[in-house]
PDB file of N, CA and C in Angstrom:
ATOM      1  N   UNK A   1      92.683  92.303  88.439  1.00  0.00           N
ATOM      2  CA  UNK A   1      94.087  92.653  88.471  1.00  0.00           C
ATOM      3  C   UNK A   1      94.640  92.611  87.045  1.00  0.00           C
ATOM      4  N   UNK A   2      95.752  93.720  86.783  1.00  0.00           N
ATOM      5  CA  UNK A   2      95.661  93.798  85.422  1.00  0.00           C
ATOM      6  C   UNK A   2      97.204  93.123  85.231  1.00  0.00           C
ATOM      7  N   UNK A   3      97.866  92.499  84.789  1.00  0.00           N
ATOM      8  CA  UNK A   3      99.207  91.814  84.786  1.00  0.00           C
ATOM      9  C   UNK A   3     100.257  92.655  83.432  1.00  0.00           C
ATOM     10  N   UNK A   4     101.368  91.944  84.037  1.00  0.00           N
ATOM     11  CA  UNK A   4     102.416  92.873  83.251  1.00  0.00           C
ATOM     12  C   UNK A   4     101.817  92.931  81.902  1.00  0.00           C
ATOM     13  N   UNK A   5     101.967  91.556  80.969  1.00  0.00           N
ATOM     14  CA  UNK A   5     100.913  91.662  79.749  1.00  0.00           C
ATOM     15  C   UNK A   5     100.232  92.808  78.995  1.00  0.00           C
ATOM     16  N   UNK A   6      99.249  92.690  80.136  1.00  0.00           N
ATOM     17  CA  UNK A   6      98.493  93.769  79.975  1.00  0.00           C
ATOM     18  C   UNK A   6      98.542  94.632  79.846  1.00  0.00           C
ATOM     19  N   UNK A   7      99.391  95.246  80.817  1.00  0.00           N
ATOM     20  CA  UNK A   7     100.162  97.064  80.623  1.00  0.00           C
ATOM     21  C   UNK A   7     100.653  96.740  79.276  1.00  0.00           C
ATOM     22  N   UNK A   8     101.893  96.206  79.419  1.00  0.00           N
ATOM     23  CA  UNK A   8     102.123  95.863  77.945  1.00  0.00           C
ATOM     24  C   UNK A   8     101.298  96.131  76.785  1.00  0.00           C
ATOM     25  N   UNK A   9     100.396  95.425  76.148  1.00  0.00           N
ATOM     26  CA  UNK A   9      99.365  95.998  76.020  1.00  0.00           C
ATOM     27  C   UNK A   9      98.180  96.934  75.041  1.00  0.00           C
ATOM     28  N   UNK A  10      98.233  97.651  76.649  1.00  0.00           N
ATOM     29  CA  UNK A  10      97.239  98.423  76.749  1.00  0.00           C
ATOM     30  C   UNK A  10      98.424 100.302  76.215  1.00  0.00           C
ATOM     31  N   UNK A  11      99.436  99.915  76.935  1.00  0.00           N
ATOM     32  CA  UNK A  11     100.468 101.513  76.049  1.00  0.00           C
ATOM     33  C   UNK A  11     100.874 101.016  74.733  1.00  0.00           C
ATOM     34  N   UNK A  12     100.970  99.517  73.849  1.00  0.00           N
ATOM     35  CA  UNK A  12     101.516  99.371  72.722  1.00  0.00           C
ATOM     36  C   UNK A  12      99.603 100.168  72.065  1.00  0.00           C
ATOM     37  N   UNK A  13      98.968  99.807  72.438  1.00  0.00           N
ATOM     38  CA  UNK A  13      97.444  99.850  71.565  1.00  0.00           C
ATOM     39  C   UNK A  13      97.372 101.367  72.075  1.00  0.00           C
ATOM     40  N   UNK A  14      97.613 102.341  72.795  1.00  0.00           N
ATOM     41  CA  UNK A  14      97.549 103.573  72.901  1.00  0.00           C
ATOM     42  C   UNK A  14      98.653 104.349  72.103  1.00  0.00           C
ATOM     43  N   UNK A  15      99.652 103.861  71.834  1.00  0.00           N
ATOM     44  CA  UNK A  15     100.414 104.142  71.149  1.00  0.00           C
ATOM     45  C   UNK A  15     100.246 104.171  69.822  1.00  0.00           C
ATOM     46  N   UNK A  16      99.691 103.282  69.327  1.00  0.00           N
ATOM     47  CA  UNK A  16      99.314 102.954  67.828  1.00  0.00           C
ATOM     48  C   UNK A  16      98.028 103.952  67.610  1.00  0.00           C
ATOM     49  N   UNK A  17      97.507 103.525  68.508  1.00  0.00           N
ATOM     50  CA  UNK A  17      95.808 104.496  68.469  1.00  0.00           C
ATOM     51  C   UNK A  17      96.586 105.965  68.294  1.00  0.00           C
ATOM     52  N   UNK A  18      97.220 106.568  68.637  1.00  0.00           N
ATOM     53  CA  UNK A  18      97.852 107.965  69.041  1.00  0.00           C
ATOM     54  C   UNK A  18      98.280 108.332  67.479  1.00  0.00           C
ATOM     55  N   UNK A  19      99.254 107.294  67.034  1.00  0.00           N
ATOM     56  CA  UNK A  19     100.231 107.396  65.562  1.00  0.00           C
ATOM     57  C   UNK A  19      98.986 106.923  64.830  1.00  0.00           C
ATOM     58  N   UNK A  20      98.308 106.227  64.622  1.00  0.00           N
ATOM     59  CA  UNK A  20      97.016 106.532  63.860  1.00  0.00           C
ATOM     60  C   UNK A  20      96.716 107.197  63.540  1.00  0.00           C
ATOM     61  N   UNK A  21      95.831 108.136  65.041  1.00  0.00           N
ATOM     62  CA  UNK A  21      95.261 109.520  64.439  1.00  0.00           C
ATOM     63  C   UNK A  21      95.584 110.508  64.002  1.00  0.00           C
ATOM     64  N   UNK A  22      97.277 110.366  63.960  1.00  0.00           N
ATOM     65  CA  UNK A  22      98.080 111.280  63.376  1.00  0.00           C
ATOM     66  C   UNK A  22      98.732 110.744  61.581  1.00  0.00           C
ATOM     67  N   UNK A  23      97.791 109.828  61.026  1.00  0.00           N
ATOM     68  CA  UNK A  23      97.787 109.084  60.029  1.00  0.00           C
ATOM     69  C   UNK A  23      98.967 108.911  59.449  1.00  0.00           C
ATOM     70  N   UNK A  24     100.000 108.241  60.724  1.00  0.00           N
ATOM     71  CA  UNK A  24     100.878 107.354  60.153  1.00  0.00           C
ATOM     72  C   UNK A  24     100.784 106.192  59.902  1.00  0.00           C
ATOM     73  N   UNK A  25     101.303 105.576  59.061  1.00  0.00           N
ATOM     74  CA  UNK A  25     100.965 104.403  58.410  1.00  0.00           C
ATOM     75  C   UNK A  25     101.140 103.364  59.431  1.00  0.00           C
ATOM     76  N   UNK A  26     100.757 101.758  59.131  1.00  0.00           N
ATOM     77  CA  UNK A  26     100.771 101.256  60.344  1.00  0.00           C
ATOM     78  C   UNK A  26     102.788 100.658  59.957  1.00  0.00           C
ATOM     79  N   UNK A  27     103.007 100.059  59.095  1.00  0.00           N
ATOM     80  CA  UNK A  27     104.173  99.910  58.566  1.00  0.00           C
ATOM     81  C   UNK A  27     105.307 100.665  59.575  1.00  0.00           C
ATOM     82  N   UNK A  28     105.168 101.701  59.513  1.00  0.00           N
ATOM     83  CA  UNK A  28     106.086 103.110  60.493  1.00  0.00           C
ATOM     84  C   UNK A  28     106.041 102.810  61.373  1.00  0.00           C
ATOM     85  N   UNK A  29     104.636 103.061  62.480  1.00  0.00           N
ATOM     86  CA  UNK A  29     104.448 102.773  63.621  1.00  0.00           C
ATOM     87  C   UNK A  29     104.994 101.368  64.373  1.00  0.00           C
ATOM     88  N   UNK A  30     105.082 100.181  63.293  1.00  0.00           N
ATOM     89  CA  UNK A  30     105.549  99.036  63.607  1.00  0.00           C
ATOM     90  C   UNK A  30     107.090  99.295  63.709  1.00  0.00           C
ATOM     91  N   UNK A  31     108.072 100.265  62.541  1.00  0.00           N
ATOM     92  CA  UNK A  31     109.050 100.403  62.546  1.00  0.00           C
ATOM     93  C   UNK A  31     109.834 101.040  63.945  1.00  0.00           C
ATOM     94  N   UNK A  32     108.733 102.029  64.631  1.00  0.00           N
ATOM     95  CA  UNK A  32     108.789 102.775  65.636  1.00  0.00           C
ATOM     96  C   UNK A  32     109.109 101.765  66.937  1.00  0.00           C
ATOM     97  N   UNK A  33     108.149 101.398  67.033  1.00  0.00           N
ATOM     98  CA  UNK A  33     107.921 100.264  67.790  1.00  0.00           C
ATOM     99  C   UNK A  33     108.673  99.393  68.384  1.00  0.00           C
ATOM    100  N   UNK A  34     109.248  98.566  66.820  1.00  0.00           N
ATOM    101  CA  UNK A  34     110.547  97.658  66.795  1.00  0.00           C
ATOM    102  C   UNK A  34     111.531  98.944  67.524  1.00  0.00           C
ATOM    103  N   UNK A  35     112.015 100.181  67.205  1.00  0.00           N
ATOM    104  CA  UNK A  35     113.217 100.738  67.701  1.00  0.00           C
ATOM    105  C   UNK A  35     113.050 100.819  69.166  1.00  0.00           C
ATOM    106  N   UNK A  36     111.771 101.315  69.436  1.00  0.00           N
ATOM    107  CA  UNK A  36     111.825 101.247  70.732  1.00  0.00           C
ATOM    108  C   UNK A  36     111.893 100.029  71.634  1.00  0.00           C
ATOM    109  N   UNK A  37     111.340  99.081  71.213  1.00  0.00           N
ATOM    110  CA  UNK A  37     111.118  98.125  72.116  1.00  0.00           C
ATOM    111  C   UNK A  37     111.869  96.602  71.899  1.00  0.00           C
ATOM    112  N   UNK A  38     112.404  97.038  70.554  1.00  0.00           N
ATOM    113  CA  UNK A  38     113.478  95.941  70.469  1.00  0.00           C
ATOM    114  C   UNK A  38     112.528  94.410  70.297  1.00  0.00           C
ATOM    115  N   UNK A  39     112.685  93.351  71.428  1.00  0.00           N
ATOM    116  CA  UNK A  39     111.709  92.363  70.828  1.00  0.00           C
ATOM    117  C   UNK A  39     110.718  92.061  71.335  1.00  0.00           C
ATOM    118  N   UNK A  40     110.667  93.343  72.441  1.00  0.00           N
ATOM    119  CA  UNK A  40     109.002  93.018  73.004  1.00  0.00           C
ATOM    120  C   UNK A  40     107.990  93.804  72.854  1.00  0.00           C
ATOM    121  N   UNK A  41     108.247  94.005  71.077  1.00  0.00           N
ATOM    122  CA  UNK A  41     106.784  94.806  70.371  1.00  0.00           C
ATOM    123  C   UNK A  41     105.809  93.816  69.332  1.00  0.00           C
ATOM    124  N   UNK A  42     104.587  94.312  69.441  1.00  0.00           N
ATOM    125  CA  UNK A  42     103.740  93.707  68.550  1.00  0.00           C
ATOM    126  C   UNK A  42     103.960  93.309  67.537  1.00  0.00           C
ATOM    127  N   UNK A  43     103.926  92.533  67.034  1.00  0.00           N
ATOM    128  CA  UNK A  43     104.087  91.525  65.271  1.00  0.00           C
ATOM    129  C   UNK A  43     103.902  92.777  64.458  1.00  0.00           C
ATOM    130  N   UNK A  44     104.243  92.667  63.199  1.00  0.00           N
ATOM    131  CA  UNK A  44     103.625  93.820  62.303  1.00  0.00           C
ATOM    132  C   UNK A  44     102.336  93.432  61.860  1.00  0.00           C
ATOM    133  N   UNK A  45     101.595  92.326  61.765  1.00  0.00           N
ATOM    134  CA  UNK A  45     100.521  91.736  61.204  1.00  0.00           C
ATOM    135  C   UNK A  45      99.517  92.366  62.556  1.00  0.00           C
ATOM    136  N   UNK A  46     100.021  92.405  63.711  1.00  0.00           N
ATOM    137  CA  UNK A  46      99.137  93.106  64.957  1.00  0.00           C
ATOM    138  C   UNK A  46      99.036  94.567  64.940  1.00  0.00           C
ATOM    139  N   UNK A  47     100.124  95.156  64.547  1.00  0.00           N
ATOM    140  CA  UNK A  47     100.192  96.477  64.313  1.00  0.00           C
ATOM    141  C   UNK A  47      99.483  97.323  63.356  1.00  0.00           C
ATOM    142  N   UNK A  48      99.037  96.347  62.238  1.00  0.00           N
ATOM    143  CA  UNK A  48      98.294  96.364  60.841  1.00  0.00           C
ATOM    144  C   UNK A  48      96.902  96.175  61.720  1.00  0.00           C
ATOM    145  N   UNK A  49      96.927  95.426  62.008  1.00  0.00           N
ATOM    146  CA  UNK A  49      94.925  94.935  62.498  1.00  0.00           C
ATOM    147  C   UNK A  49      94.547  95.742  63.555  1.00  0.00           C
ATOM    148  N   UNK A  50      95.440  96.167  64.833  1.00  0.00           N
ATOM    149  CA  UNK A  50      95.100  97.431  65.331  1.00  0.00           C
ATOM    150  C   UNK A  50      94.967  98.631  64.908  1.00  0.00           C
ATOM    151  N   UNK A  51      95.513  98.820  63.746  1.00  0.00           N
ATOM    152  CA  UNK A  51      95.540  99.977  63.412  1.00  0.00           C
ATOM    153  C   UNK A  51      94.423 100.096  62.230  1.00  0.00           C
ATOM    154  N   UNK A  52      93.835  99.256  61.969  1.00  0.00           N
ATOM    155  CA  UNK A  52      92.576  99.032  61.138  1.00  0.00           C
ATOM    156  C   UNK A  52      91.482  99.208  62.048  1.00  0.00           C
ATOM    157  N   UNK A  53      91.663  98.280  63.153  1.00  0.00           N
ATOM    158  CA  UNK A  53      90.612  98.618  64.122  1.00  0.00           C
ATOM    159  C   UNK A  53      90.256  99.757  64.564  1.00  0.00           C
ATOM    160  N   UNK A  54      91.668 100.899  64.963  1.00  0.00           N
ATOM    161  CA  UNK A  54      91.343 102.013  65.673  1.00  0.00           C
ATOM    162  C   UNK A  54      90.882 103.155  64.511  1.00  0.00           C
ATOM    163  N   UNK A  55      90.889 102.358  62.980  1.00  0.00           N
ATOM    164  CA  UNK A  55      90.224 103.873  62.015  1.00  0.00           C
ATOM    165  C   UNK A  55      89.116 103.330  61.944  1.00  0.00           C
ATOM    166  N   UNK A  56      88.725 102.569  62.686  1.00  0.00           N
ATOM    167  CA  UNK A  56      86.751 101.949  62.541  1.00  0.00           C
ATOM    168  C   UNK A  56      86.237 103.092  63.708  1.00  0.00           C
ATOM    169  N   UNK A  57      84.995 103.214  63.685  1.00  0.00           N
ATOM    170  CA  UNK A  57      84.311 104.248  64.604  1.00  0.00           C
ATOM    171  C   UNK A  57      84.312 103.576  65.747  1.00  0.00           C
ATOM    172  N   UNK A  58      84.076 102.359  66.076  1.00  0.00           N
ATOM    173  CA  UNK A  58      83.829 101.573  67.702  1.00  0.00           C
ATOM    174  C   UNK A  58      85.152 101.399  67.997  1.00  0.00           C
ATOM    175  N   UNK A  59      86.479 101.975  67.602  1.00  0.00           N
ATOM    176  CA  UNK A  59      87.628 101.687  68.292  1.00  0.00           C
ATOM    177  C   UNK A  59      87.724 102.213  69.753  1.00  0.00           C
ATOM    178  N   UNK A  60      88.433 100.656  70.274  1.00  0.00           N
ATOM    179  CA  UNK A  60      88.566 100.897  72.017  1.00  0.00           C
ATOM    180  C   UNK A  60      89.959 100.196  71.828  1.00  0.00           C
ATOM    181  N   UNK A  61      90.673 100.833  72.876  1.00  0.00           N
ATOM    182  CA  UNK A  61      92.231 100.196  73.073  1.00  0.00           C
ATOM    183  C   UNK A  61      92.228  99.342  74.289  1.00  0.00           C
ATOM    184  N   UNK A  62      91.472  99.041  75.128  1.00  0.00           N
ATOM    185  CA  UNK A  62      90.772  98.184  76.523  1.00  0.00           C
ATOM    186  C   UNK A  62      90.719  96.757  75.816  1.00  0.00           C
ATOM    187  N   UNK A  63      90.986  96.312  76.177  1.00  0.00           N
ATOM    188  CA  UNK A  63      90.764  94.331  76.073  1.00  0.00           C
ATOM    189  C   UNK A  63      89.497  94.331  76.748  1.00  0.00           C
ATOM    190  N   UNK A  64      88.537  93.475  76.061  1.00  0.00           N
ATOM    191  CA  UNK A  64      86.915  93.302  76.001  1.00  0.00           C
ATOM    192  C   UNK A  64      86.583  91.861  77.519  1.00  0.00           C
ATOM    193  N   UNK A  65      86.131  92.163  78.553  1.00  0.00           N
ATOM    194  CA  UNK A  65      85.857  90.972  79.217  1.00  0.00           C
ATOM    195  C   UNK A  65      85.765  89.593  78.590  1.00  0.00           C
ATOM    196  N   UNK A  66      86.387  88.768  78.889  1.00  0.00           N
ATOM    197  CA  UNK A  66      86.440  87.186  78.337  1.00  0.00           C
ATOM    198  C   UNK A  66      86.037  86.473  78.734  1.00  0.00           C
ATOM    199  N   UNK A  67      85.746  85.030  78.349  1.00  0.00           N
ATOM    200  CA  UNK A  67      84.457  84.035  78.946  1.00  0.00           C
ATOM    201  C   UNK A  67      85.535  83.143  79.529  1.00  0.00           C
ATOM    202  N   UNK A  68      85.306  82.221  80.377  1.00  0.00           N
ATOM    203  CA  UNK A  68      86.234  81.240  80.834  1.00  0.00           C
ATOM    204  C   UNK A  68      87.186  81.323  81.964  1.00  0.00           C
ATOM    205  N   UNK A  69      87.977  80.627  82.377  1.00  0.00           N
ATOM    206  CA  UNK A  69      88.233  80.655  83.199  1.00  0.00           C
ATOM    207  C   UNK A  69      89.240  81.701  83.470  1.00  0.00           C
ATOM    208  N   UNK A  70      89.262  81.943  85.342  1.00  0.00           N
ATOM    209  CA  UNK A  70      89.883  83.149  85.347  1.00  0.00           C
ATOM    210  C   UNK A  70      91.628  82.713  85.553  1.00  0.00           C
ATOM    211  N   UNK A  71      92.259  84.250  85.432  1.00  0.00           N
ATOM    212  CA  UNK A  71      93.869  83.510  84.803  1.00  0.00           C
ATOM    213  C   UNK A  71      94.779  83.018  85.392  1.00  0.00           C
ATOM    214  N   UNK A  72      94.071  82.912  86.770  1.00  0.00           N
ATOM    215  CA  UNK A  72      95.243  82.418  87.815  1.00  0.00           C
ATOM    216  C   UNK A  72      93.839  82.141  89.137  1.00  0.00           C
ATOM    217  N   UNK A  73      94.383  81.206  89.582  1.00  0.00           N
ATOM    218  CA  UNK A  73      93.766  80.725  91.463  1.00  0.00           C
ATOM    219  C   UNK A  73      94.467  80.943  92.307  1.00  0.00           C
ATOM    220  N   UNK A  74      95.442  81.939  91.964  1.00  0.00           N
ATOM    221  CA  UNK A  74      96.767  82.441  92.977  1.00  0.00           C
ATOM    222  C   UNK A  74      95.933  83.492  93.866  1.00  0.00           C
ATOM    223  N   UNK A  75      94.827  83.208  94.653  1.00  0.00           N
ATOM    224  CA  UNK A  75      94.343  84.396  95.600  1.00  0.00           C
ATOM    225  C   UNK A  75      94.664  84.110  97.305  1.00  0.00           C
ATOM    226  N   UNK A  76      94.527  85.233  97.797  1.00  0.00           N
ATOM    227  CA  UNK A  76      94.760  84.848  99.240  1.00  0.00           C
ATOM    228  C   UNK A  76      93.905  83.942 100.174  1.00  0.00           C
ATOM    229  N   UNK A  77      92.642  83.528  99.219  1.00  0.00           N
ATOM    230  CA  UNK A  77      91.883  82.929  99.779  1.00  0.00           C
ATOM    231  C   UNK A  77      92.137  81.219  99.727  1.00  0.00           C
ATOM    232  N   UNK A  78      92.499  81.136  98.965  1.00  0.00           N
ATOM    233  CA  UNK A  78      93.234  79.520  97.838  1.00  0.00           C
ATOM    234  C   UNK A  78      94.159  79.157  98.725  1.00  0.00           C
ATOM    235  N   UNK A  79      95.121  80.348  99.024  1.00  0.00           N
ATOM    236  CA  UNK A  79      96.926  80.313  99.543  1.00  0.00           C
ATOM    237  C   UNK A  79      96.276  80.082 101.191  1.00  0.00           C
ATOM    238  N   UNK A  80      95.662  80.417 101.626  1.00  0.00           N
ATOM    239  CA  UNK A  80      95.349  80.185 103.346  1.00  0.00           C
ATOM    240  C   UNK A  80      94.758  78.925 103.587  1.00  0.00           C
ATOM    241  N   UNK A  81      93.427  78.972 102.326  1.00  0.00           N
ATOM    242  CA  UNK A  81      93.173  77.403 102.716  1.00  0.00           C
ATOM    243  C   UNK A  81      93.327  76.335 102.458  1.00  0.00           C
ATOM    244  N   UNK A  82      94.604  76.190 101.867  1.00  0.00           N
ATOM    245  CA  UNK A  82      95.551  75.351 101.049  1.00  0.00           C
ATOM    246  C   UNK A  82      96.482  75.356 102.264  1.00  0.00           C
ATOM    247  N   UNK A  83      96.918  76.178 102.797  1.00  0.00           N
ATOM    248  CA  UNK A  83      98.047  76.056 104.037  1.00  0.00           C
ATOM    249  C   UNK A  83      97.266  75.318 105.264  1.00  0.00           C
ATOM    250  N   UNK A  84      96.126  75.420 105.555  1.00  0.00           N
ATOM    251  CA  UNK A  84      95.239  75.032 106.845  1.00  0.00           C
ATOM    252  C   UNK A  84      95.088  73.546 106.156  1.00  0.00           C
ATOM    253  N   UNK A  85      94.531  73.048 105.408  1.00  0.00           N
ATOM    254  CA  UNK A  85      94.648  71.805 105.267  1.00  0.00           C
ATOM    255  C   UNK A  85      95.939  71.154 105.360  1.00  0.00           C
ATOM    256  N   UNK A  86      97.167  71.399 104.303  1.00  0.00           N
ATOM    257  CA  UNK A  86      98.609  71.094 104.846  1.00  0.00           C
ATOM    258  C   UNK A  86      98.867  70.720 106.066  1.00  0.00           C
ATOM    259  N   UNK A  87      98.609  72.159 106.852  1.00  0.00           N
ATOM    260  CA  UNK A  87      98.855  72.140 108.534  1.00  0.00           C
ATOM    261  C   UNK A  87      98.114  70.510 109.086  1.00  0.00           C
ATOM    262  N   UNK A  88      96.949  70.695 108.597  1.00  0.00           N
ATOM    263  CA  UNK A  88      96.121  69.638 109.270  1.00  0.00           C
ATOM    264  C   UNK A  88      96.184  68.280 108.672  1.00  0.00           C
ATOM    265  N   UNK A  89      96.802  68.124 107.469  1.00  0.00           N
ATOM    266  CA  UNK A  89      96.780  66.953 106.824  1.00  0.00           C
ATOM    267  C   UNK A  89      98.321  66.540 106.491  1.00  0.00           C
ATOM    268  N   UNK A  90      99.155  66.672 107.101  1.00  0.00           N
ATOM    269  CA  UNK A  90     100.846  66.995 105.929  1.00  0.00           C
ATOM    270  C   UNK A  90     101.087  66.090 105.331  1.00  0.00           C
ATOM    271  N   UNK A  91     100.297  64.666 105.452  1.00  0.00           N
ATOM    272  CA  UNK A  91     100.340  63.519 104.108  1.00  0.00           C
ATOM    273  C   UNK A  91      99.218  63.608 102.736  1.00  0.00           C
ATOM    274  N   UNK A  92      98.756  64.868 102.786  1.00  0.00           N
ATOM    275  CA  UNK A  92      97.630  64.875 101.892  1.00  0.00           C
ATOM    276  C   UNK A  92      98.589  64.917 100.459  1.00  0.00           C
ATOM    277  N   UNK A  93      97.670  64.671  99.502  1.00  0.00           N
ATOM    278  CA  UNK A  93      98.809  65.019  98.053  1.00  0.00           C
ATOM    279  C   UNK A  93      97.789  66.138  96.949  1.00  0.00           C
ATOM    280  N   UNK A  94      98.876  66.717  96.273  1.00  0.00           N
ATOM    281  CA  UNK A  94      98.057  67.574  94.976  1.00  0.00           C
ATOM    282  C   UNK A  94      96.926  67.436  94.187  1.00  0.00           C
ATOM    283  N   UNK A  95      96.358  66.186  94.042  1.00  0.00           N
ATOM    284  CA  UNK A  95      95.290  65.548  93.911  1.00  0.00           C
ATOM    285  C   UNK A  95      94.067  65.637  94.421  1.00  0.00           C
ATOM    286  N   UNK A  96      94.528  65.669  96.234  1.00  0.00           N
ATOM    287  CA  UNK A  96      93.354  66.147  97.118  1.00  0.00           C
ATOM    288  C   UNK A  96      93.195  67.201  97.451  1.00  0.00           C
ATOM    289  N   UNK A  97      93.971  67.832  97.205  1.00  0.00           N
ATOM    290  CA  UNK A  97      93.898  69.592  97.196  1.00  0.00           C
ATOM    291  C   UNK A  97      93.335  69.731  96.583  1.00  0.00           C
ATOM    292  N   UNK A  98      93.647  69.622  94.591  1.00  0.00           N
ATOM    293  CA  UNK A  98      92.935  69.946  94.026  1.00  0.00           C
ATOM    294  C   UNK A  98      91.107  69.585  93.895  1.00  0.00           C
ATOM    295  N   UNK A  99      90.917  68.442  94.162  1.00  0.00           N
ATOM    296  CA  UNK A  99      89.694  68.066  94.140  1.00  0.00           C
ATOM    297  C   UNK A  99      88.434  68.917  95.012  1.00  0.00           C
ATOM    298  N   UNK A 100      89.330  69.096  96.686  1.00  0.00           N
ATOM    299  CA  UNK A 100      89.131  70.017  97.949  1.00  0.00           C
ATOM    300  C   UNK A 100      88.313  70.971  97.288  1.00  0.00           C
ATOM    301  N   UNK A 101      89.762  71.690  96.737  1.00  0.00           N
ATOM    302  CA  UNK A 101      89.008  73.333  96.310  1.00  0.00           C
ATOM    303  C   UNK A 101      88.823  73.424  94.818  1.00  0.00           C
ATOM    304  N   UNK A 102      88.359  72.482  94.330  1.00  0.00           N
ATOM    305  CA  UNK A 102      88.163  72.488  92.937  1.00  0.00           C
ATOM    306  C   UNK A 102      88.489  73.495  92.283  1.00  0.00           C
ATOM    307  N   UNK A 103      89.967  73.191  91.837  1.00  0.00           N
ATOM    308  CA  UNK A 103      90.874  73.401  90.772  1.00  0.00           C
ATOM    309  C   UNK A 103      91.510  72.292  89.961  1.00  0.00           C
ATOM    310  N   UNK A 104      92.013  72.794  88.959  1.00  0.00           N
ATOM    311  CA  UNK A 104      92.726  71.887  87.749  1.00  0.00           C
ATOM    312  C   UNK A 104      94.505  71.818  87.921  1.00  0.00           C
ATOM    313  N   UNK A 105      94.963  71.227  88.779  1.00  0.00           N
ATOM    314  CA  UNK A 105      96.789  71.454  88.102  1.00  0.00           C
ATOM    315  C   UNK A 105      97.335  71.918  87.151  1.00  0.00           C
ATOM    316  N   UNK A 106      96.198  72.323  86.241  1.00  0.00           N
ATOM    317  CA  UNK A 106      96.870  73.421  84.689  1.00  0.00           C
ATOM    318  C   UNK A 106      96.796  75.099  85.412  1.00  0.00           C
ATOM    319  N   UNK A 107      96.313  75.073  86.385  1.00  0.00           N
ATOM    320  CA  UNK A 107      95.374  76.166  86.773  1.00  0.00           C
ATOM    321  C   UNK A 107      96.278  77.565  87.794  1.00  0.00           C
ATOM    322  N   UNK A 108      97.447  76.798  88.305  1.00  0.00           N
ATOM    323  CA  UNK A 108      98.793  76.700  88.867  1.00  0.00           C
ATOM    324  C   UNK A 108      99.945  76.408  88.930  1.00  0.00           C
ATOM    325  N   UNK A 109     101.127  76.904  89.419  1.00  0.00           N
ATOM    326  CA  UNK A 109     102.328  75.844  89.636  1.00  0.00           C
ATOM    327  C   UNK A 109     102.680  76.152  90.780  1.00  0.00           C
ATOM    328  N   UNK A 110     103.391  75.144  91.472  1.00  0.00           N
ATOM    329  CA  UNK A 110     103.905  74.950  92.575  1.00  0.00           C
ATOM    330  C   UNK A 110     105.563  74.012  91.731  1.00  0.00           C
ATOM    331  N   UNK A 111     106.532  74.858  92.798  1.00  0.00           N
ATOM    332  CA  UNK A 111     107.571  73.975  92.982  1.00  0.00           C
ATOM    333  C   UNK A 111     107.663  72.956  94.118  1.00  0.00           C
ATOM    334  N   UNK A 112     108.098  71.902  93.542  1.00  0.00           N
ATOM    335  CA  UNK A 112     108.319  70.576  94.054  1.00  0.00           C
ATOM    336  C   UNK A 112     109.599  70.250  94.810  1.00  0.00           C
ATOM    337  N   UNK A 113     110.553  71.237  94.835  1.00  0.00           N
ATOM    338  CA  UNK A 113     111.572  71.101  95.619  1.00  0.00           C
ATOM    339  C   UNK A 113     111.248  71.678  96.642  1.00  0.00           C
ATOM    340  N   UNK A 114     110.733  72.108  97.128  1.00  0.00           N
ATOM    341  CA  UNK A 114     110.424  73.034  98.287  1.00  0.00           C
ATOM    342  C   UNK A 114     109.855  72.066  99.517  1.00  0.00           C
TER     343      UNK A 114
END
């Protein structure tokens, strides 16, 4: 699943890749950038290193598979059997959940008022 982020992204690095090959400077493209997007565009120091990257021959605008853990345990499989224990346990605590289905409490959030 690809997250807002990501889109994010994946059209700022197509964008740059695009004004690249049309050998505008990266400086501009950052200037561009900033107008359009106000403050949710790339650093200029990112705009510079992408745009170095995409005049190398192996340029890809795709984010490369990563090692480690994955970015969320928010699946439907987690959320059901996290509710069936609840159901069956309603004094259990976050602790034994986590241990259950081995996860980390960094790994999630849950609100506590609820």
């Amino acid at each position: 699943m690809v997250s807002k982020d990501d889109n994010f992204k994946l059209k700022w690095r197509a964008y740059i890749e695009f004004r690249t090959i049309l050998k505008i400077q990266p400086v501009q493209i950052f200037r561009e950038l900033q107008e359009i997007l106000c403050v949710d565009c790339p650093s200029k120091s990112t705009v510079e290193r992408w745009a170095a990257s995409l005049r190398s021959a192996d340029a890809d605008v795709t984010d490369l598979p990563r090692s480690g853990r994955p970015v969320s345990v928010t699946t439907s499989e987690n959320i059901a059997l996290i509710e069936s224990m609840v159901l069956e346990d309603k004094c259990i605590t976050v602790n034994q959940l986590e241990q259950s289905i081995e996860i980390s409490s960094g790994s999630y959030s849950y609100n506590s008022d609820d």
